[in-house]
C-alpha atoms as a PDB file:
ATOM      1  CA  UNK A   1     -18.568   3.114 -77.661  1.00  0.00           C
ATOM      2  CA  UNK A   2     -17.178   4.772 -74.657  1.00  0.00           C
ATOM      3  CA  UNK A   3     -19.953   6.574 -72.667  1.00  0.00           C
ATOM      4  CA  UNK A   4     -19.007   9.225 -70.008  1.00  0.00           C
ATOM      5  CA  UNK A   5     -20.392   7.382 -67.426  1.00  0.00           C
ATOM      6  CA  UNK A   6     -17.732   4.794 -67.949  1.00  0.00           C
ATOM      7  CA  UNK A   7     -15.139   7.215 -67.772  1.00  0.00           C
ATOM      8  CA  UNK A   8     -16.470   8.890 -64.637  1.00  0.00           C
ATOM      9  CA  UNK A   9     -16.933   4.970 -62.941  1.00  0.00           C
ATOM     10  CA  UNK A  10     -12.819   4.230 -64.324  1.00  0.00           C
ATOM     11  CA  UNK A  11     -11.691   7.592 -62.839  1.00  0.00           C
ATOM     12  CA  UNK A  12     -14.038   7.192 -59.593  1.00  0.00           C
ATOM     13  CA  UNK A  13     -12.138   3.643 -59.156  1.00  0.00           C
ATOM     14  CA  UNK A  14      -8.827   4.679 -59.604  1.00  0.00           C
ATOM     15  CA  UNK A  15      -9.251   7.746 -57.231  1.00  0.00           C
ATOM     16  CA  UNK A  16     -11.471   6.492 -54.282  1.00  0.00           C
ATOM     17  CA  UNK A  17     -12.430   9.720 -52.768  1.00  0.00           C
ATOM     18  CA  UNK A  18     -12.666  11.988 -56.349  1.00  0.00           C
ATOM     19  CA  UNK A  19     -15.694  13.756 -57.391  1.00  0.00           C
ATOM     20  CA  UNK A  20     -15.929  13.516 -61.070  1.00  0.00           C
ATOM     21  CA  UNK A  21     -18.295  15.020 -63.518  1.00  0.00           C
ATOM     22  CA  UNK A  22     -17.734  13.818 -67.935  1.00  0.00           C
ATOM     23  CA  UNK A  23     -19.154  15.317 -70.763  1.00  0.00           C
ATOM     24  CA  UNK A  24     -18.597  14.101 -74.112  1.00  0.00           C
ATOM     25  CA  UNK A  25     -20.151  12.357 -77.492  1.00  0.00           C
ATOM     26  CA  UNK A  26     -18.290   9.231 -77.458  1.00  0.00           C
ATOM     27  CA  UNK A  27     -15.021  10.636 -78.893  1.00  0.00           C
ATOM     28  CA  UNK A  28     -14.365  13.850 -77.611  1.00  0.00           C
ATOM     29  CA  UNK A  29     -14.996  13.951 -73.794  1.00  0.00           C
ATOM     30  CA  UNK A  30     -14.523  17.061 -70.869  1.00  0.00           C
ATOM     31  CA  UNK A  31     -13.441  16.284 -67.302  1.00  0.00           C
ATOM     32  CA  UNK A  32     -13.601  17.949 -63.940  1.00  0.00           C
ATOM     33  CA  UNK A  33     -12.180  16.071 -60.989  1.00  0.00           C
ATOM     34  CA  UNK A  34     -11.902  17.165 -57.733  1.00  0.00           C
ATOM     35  CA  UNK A  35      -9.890  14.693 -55.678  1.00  0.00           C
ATOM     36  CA  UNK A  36      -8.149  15.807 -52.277  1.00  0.00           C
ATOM     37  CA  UNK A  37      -5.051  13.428 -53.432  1.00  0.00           C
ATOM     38  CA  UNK A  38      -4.077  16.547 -56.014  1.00  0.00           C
ATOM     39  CA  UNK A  39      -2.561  18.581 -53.139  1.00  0.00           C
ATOM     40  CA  UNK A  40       0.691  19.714 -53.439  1.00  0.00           C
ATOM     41  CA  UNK A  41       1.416  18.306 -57.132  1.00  0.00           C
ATOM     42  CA  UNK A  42       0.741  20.626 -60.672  1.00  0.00           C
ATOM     43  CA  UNK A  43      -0.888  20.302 -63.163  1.00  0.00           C
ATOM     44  CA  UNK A  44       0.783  17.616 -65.592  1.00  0.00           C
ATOM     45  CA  UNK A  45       1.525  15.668 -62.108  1.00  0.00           C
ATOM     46  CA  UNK A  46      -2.468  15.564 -61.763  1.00  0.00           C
ATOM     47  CA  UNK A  47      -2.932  14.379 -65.201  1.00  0.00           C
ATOM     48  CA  UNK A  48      -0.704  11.871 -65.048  1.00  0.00           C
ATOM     49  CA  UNK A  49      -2.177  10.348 -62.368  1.00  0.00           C
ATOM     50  CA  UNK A  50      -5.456  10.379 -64.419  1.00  0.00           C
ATOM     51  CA  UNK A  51      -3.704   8.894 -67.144  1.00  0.00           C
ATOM     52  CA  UNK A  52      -2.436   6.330 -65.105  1.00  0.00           C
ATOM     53  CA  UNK A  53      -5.989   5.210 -63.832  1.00  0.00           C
ATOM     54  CA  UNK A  54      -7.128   5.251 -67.272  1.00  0.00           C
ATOM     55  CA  UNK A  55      -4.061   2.996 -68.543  1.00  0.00           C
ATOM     56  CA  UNK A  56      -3.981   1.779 -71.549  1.00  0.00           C
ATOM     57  CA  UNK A  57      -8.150   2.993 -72.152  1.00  0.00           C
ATOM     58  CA  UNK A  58      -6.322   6.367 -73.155  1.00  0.00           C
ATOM     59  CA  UNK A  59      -4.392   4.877 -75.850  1.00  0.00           C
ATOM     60  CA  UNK A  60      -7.717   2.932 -77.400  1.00  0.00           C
ATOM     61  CA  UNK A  61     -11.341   3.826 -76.346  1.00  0.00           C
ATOM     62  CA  UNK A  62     -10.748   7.538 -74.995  1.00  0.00           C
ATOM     63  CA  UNK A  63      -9.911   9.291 -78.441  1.00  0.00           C
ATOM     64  CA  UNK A  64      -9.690  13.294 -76.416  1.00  0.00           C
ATOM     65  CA  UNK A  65     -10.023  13.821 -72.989  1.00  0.00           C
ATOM     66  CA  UNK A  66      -9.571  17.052 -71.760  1.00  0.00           C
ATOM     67  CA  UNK A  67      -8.970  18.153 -67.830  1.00  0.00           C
ATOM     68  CA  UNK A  68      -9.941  20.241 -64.769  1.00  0.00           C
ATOM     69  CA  UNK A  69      -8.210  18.427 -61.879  1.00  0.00           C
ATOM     70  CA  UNK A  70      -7.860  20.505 -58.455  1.00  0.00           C
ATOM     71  CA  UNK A  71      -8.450  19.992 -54.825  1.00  0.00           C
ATOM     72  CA  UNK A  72     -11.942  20.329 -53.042  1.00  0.00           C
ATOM     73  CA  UNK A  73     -10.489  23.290 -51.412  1.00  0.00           C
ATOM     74  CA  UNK A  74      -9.138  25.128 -54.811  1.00  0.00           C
ATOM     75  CA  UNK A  75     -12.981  24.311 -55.987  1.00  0.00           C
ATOM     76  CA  UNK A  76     -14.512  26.234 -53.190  1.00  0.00           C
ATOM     77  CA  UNK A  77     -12.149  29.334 -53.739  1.00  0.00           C
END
């Protein structure tokens, strides 16, 4: 079973300087990431590029994953 400490170390890899917190019970899981690499895109651009770093993990072990995603600076304001 998926743990959110493996989706926090998958997301982590994928996006070398993001600060990521998960909650979840093995099948429904809640995201924040704040990763400086956001700037300048939206929304669905940010969670496609978690989606990306997740790969095919999305389609099999992470049944519902839902998303913060903004900059460090949008975090502090």
């Amino acid at each position: 079973m998926v743990t959110p400490e493996d989706i926090q170390q998958w997301i982590q890899a994928g996006l070398a300087d993001a600060e990521v917190r998960v909650e979840g019970d093995g099948h429904h899981f809640e995201a924040m990431i704040i990763c400086d690499d956001f700037a300048g895109k939206n929304s669905v651009q940010r969670h496609q590029m978690v989606y990306q770093v997740l790969g095919d993990k999305m389609k099999a072990e992470i049944h519902a994953l839902s998303m913060k995603t903004v900059t460090r600076e949008e975090q502090q304001a």
